[in-house]
C-alpha atoms as a PDB file:
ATOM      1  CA  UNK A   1       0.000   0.000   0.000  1.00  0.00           C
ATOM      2  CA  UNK A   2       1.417   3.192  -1.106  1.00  0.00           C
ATOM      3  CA  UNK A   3       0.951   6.712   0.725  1.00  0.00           C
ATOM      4  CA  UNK A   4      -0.732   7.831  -2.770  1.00  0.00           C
ATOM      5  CA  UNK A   5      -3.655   5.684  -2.175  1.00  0.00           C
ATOM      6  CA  UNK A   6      -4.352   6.121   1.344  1.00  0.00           C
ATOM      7  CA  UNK A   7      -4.795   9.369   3.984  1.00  0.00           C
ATOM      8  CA  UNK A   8      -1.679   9.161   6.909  1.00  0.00           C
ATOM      9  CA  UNK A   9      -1.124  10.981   9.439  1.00  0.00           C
ATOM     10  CA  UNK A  10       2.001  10.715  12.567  1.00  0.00           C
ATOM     11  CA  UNK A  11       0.972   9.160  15.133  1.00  0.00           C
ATOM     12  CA  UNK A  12       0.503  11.248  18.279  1.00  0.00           C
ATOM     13  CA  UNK A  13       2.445  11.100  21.466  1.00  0.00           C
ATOM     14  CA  UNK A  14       0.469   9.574  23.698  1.00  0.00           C
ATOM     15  CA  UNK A  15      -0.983   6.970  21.357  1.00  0.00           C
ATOM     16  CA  UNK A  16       2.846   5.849  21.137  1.00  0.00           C
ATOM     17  CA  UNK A  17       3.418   5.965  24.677  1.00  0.00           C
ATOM     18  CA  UNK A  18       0.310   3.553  24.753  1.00  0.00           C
ATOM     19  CA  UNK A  19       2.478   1.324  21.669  1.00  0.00           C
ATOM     20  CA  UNK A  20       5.477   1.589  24.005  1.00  0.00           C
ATOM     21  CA  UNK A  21       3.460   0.491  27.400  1.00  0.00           C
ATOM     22  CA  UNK A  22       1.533  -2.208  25.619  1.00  0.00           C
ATOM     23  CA  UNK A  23       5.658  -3.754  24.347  1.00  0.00           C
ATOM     24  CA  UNK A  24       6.625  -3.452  27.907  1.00  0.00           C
ATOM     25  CA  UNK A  25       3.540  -5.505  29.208  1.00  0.00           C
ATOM     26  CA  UNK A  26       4.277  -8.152  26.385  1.00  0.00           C
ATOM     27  CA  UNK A  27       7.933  -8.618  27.552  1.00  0.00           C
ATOM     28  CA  UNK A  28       6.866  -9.091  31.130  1.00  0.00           C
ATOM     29  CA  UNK A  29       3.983 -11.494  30.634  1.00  0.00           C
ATOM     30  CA  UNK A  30       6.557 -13.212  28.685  1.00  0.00           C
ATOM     31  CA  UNK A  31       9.597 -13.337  31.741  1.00  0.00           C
ATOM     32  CA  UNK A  32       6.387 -14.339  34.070  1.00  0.00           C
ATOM     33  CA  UNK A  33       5.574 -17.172  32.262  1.00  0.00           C
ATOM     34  CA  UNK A  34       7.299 -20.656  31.147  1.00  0.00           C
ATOM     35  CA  UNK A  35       8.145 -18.450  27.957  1.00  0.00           C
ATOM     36  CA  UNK A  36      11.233 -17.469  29.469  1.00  0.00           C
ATOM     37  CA  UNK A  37      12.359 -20.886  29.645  1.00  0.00           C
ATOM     38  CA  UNK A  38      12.817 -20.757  25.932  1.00  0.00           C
ATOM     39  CA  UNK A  39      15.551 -18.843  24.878  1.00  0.00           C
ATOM     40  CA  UNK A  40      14.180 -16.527  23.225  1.00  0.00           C
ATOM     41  CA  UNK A  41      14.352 -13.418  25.386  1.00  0.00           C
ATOM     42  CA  UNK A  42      11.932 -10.534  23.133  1.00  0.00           C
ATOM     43  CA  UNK A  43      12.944  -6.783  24.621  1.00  0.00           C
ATOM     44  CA  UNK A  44       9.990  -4.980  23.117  1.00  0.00           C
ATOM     45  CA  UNK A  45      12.616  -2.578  21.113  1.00  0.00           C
ATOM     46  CA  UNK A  46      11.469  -4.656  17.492  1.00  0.00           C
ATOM     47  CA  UNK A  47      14.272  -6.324  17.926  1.00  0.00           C
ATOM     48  CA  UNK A  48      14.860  -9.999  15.981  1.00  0.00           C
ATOM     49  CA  UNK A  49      14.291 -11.137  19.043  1.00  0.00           C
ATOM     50  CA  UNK A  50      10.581  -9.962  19.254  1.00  0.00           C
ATOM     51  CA  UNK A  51      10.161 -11.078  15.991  1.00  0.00           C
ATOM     52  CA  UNK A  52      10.855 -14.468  17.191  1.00  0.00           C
ATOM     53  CA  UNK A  53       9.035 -14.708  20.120  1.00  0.00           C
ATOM     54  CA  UNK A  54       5.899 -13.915  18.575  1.00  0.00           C
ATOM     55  CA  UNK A  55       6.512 -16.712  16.009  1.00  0.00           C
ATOM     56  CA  UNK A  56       7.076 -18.920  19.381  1.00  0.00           C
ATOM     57  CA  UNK A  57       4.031 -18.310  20.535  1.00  0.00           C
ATOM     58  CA  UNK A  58       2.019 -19.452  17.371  1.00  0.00           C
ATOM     59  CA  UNK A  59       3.828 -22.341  16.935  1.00  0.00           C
ATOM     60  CA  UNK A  60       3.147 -23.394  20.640  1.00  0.00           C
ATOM     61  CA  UNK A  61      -0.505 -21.409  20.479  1.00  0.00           C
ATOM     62  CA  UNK A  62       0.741 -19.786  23.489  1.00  0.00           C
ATOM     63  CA  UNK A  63      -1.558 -16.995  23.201  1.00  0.00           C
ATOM     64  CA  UNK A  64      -2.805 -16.949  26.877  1.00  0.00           C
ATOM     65  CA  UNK A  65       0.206 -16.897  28.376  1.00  0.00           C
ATOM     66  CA  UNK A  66       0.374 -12.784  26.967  1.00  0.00           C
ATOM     67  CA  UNK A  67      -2.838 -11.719  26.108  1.00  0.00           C
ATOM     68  CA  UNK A  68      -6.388 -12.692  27.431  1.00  0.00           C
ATOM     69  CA  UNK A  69      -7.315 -14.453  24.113  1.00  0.00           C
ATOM     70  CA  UNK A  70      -6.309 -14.686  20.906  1.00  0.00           C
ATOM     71  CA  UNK A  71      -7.947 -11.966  19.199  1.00  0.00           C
ATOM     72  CA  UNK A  72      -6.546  -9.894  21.575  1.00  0.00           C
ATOM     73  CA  UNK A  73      -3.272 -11.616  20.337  1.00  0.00           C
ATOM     74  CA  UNK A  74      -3.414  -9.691  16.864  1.00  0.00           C
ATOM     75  CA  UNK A  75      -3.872  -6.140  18.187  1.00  0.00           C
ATOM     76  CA  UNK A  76      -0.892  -6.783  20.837  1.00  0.00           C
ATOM     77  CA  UNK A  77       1.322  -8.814  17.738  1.00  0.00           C
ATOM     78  CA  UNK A  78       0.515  -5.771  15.429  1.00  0.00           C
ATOM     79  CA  UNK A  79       2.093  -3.151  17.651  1.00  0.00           C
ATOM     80  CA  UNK A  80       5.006  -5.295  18.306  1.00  0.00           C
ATOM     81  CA  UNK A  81       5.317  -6.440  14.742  1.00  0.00           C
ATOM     82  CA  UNK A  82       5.039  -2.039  13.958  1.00  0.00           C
ATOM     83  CA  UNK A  83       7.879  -1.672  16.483  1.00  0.00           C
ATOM     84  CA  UNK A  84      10.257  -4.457  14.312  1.00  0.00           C
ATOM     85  CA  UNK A  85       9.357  -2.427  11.056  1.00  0.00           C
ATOM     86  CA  UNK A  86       9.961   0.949  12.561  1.00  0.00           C
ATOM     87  CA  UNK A  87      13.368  -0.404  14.243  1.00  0.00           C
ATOM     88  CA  UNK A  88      14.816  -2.983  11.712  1.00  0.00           C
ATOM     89  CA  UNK A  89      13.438  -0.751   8.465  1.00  0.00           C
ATOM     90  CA  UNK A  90      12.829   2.772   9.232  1.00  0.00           C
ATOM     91  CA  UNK A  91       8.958   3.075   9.207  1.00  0.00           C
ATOM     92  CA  UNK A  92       7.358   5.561  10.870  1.00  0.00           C
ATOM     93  CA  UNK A  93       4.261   5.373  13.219  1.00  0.00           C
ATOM     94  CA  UNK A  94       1.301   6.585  11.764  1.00  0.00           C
ATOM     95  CA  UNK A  95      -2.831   6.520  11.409  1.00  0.00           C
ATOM     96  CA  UNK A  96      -3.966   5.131   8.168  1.00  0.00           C
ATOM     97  CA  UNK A  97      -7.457   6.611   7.050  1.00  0.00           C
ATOM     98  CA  UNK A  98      -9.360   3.881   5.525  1.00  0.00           C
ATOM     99  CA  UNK A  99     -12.755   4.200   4.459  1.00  0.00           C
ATOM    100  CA  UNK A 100     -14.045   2.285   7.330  1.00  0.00           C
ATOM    101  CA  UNK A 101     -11.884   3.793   9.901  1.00  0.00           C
ATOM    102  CA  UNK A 102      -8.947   5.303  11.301  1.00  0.00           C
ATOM    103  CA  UNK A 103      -6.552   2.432  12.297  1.00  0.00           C
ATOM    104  CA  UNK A 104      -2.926   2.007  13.328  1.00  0.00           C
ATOM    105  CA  UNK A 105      -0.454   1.919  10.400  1.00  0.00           C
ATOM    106  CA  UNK A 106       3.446   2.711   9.953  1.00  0.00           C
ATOM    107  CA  UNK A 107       4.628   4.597   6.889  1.00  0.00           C
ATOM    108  CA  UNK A 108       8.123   4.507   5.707  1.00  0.00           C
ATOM    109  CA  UNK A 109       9.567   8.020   4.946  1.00  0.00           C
ATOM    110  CA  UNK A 110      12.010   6.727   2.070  1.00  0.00           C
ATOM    111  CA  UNK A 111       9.236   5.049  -0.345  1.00  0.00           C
ATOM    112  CA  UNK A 112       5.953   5.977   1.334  1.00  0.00           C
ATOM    113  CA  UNK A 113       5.434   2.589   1.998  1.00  0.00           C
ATOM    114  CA  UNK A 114       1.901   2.413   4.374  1.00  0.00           C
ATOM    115  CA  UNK A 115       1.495  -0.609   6.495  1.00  0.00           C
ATOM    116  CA  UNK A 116      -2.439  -1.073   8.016  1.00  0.00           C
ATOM    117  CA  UNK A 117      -1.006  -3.297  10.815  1.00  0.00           C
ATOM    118  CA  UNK A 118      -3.381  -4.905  12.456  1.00  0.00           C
ATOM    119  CA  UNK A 119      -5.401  -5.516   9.422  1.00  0.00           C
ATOM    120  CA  UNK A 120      -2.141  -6.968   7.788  1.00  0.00           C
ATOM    121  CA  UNK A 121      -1.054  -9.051  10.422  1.00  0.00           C
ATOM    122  CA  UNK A 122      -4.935 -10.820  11.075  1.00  0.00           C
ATOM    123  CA  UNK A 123      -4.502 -11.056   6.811  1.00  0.00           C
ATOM    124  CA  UNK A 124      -1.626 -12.941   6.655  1.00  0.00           C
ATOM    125  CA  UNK A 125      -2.356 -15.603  10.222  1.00  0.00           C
ATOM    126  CA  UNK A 126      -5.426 -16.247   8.830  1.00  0.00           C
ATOM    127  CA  UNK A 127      -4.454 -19.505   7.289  1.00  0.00           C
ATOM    128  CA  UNK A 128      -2.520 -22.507   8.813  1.00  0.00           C
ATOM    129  CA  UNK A 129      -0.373 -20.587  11.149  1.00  0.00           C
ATOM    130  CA  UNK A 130       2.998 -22.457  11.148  1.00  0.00           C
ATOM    131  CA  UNK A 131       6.194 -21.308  13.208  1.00  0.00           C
ATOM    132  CA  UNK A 132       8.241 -18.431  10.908  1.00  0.00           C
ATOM    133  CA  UNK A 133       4.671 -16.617  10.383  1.00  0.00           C
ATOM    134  CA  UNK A 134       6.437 -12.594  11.412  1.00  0.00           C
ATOM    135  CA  UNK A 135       9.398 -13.654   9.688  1.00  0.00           C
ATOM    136  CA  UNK A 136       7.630 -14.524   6.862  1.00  0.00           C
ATOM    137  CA  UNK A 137       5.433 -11.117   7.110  1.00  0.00           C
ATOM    138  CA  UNK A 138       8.677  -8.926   7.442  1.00  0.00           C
ATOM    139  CA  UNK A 139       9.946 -10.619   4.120  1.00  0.00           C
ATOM    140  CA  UNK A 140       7.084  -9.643   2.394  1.00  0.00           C
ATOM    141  CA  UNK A 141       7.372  -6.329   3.429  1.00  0.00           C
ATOM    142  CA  UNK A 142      10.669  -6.010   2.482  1.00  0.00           C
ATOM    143  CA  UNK A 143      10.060  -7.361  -0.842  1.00  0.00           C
ATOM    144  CA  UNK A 144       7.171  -5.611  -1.738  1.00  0.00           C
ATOM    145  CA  UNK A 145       9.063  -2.950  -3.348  1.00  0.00           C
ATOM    146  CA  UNK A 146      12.975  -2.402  -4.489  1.00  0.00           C
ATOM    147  CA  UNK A 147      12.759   0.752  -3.141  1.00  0.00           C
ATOM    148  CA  UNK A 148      14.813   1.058   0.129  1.00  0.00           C
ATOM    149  CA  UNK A 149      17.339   3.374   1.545  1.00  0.00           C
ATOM    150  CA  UNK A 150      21.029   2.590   2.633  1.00  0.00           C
ATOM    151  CA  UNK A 151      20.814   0.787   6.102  1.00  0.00           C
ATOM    152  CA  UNK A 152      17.903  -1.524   5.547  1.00  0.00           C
ATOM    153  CA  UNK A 153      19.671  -4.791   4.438  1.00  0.00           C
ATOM    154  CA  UNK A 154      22.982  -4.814   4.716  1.00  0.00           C
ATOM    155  CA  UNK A 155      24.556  -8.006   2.569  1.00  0.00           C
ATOM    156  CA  UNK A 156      21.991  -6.399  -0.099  1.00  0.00           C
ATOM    157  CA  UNK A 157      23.746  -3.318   0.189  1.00  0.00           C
ATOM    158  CA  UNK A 158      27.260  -4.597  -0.111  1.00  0.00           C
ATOM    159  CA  UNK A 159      26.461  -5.526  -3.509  1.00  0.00           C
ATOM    160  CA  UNK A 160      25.356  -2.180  -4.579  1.00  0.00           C
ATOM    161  CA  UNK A 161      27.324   0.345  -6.716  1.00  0.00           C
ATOM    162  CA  UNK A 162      28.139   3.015  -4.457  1.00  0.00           C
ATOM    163  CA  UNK A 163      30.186   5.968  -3.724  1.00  0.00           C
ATOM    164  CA  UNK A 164      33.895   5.415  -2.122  1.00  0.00           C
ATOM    165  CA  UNK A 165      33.272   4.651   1.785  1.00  0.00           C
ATOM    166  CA  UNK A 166      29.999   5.007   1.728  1.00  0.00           C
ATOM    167  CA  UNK A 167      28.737   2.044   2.571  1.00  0.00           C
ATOM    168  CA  UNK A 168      31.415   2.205   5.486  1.00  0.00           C
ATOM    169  CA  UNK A 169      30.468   5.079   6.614  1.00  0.00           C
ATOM    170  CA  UNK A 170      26.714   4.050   7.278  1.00  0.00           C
ATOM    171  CA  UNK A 171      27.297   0.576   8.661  1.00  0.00           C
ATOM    172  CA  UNK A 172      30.837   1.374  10.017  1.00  0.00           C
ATOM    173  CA  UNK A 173      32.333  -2.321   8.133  1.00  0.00           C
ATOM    174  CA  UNK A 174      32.447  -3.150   5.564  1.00  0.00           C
ATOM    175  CA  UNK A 175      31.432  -7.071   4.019  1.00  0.00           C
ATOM    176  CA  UNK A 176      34.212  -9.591   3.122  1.00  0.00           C
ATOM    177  CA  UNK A 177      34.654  -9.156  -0.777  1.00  0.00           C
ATOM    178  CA  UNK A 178      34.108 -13.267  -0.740  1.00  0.00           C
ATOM    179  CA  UNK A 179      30.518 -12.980   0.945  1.00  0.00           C
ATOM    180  CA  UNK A 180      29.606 -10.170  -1.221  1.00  0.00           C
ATOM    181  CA  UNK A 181      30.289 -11.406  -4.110  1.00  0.00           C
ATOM    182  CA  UNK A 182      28.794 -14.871  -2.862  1.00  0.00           C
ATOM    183  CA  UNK A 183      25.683 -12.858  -2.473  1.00  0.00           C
ATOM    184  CA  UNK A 184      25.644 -10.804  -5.589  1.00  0.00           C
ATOM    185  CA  UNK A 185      25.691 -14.464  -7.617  1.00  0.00           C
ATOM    186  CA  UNK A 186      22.815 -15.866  -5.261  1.00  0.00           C
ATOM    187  CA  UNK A 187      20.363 -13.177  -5.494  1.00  0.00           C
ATOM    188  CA  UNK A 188      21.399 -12.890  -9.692  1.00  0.00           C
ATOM    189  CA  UNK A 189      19.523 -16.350  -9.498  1.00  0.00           C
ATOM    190  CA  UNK A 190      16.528 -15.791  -7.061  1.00  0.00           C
ATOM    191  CA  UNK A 191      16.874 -12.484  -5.247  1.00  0.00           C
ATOM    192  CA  UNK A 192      13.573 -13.113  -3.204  1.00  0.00           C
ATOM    193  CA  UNK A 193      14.463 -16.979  -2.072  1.00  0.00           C
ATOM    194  CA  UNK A 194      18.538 -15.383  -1.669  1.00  0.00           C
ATOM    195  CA  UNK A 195      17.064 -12.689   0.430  1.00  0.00           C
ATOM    196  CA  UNK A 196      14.268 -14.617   2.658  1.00  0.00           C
ATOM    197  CA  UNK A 197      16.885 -17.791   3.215  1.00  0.00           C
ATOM    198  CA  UNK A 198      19.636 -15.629   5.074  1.00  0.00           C
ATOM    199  CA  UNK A 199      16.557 -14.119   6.598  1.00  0.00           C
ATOM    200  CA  UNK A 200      16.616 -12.544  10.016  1.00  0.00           C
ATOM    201  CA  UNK A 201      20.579 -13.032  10.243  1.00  0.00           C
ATOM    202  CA  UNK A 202      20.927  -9.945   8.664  1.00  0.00           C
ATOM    203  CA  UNK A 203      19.261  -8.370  11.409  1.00  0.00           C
ATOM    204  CA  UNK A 204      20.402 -10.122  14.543  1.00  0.00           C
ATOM    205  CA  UNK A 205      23.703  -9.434  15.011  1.00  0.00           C
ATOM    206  CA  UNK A 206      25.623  -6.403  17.488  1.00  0.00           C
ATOM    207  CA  UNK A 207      28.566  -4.015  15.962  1.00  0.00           C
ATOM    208  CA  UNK A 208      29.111  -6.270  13.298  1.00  0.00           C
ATOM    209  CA  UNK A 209      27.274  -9.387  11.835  1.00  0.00           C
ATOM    210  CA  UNK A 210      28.292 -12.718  12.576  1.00  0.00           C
ATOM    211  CA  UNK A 211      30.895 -13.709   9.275  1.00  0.00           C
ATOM    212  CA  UNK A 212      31.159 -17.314   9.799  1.00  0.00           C
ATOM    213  CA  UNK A 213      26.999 -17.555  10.098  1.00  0.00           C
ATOM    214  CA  UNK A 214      26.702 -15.420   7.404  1.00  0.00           C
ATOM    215  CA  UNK A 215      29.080 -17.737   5.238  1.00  0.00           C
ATOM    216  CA  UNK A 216      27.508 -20.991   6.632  1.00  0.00           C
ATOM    217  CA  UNK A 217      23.965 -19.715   5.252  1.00  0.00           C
ATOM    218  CA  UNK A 218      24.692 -18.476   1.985  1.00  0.00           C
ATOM    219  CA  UNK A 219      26.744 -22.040   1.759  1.00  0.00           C
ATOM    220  CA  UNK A 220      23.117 -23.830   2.628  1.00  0.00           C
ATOM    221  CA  UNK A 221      21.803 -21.541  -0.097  1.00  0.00           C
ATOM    222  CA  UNK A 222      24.183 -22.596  -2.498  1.00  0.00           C
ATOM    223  CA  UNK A 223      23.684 -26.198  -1.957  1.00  0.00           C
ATOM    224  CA  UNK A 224      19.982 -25.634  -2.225  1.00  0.00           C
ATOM    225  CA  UNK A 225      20.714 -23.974  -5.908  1.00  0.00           C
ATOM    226  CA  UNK A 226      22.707 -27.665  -6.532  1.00  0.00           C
ATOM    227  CA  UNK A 227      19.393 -28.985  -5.485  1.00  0.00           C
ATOM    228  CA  UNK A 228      17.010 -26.358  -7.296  1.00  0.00           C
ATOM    229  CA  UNK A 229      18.643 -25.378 -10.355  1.00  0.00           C
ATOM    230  CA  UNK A 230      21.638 -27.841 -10.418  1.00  0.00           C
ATOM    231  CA  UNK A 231      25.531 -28.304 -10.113  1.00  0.00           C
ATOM    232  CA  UNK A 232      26.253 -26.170 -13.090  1.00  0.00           C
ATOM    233  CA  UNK A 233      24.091 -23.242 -12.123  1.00  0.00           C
ATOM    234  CA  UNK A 234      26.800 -21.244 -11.569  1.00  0.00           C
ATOM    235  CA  UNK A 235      28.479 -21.726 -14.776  1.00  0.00           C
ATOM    236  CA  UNK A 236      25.283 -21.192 -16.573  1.00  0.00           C
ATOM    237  CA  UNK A 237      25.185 -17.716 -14.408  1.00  0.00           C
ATOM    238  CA  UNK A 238      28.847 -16.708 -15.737  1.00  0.00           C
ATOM    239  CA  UNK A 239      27.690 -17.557 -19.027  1.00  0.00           C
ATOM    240  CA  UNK A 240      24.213 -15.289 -18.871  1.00  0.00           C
ATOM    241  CA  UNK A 241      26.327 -12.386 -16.971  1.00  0.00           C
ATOM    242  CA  UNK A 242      29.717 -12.344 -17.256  1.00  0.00           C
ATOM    243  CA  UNK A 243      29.947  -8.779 -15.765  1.00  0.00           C
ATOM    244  CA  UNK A 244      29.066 -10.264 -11.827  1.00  0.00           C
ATOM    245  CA  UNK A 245      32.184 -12.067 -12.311  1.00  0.00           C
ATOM    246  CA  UNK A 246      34.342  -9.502 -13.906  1.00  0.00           C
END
């Protein structure tokens, strides 16, 4: 949904301070409960981390343990799954005017991307919920338009054509040439699969991201192309776009 074909507004203070009490309540429930037991330790920043533990608690239909019921489980889910967009991607929070009503959205600034959240969220659960269902969402976000600023995926980024130290100076690395170009040559096959099998490892990581993971799931990745598109795929690649290897 673009800002074109829908009324926004920002979102006031206090209806964030609400967002922002409601996140806190969710990561208490969850440290009250057996939840905290799994790992998974959600901060209520839109961290990876929150992503996660609301995927948790559909696979384990664990609703109860942090909301009264489940439909209550959507409106809570769609202000946490808001706070991942507006922290991992750069969305604004904001009140979409739909015909019907005035409901709780975030808009990014960059592309005037306009997320209806709770509507969106209650959209995509509403089939066989299965255990990677926010992951999933975020991906289609993501991928529901090319248009993105510097800083929202950064092993996309590295492969981009770019000013010198540019890229350095907004992530403060810079990628290893091999992963890069490792990268470049997946997503030149499949961008979308490329992009939604390193997944949320390009968003869980502190000062810099994890190299060796990074290399270990683009080498999964590859072997999957063996699988998908066979052993020569690469050769096939160099032979369709010599220039990614030059």
């Amino acid at each position: 949904m673009v800002a074109r074909y829908v009324k926004t507004e920002f979102l006031d203070a206090p209806s964030i301070a609400i967002i922002g009490a409601d996140a806190a309540g969710f990561v208490r429930a969850w440290r009250s409960s057996s939840l905290a037991t799994t790992g998974i330790e959600p901060d209520g920043i839109g961290s990876v981390s929150d992503i996660n533990a609301l995927d948790y608690i559909i696979y384990e239909s664990a609703y109860d343990l942090v909301t009264p019921d489940e439909s209550s489980f959507i409106a809570l889910s769609a202000s946490i799954f808001g706070g991942c967009l507006k922290h991992l991607l750069g969305f604004d929070w904001c009140r979409v005017h739909l015909p019907s009503s005035s409901v709780l959205g975030v808009k990014h600034p960059y592309n005037e991307l306009v997320i209806p959240l709770e509507a969106t969220v209650a959209s995509h659960l509403s089939g066989e919920p299965q255990y990677g269902n926010f992951a999933a969402l975020f991906f289609n976000v993501l991928q529901s338009t090319h248009v993105w600023p510097l800083g929202s995926h950064f092993l996309e980024e590295s492969t981009w054509s770019l000013s010198p130290g540019e890229y350095k100076l907004h992530w403060g690395f810079s990628v290893p040439e091999s992963l890069s170009r490792k990268y470049l040559h997946l997503s030149a096959v499949d961008e979308a699969y490329a992009m939604r099998e390193v997944g949320l490892l390009a968003y869980d990581w502190n000062g810099v991201p994890a190299w060796s993971e990074i290399e270990g799931r683009l080498a999964e990745i590859e072997s999957d192309y063996v699988s998908i598109y066979g052993s020569d795929w690469r050769e096939r690649l160099k032979i369709q776009s010599p220039q990614l290897f030059a």
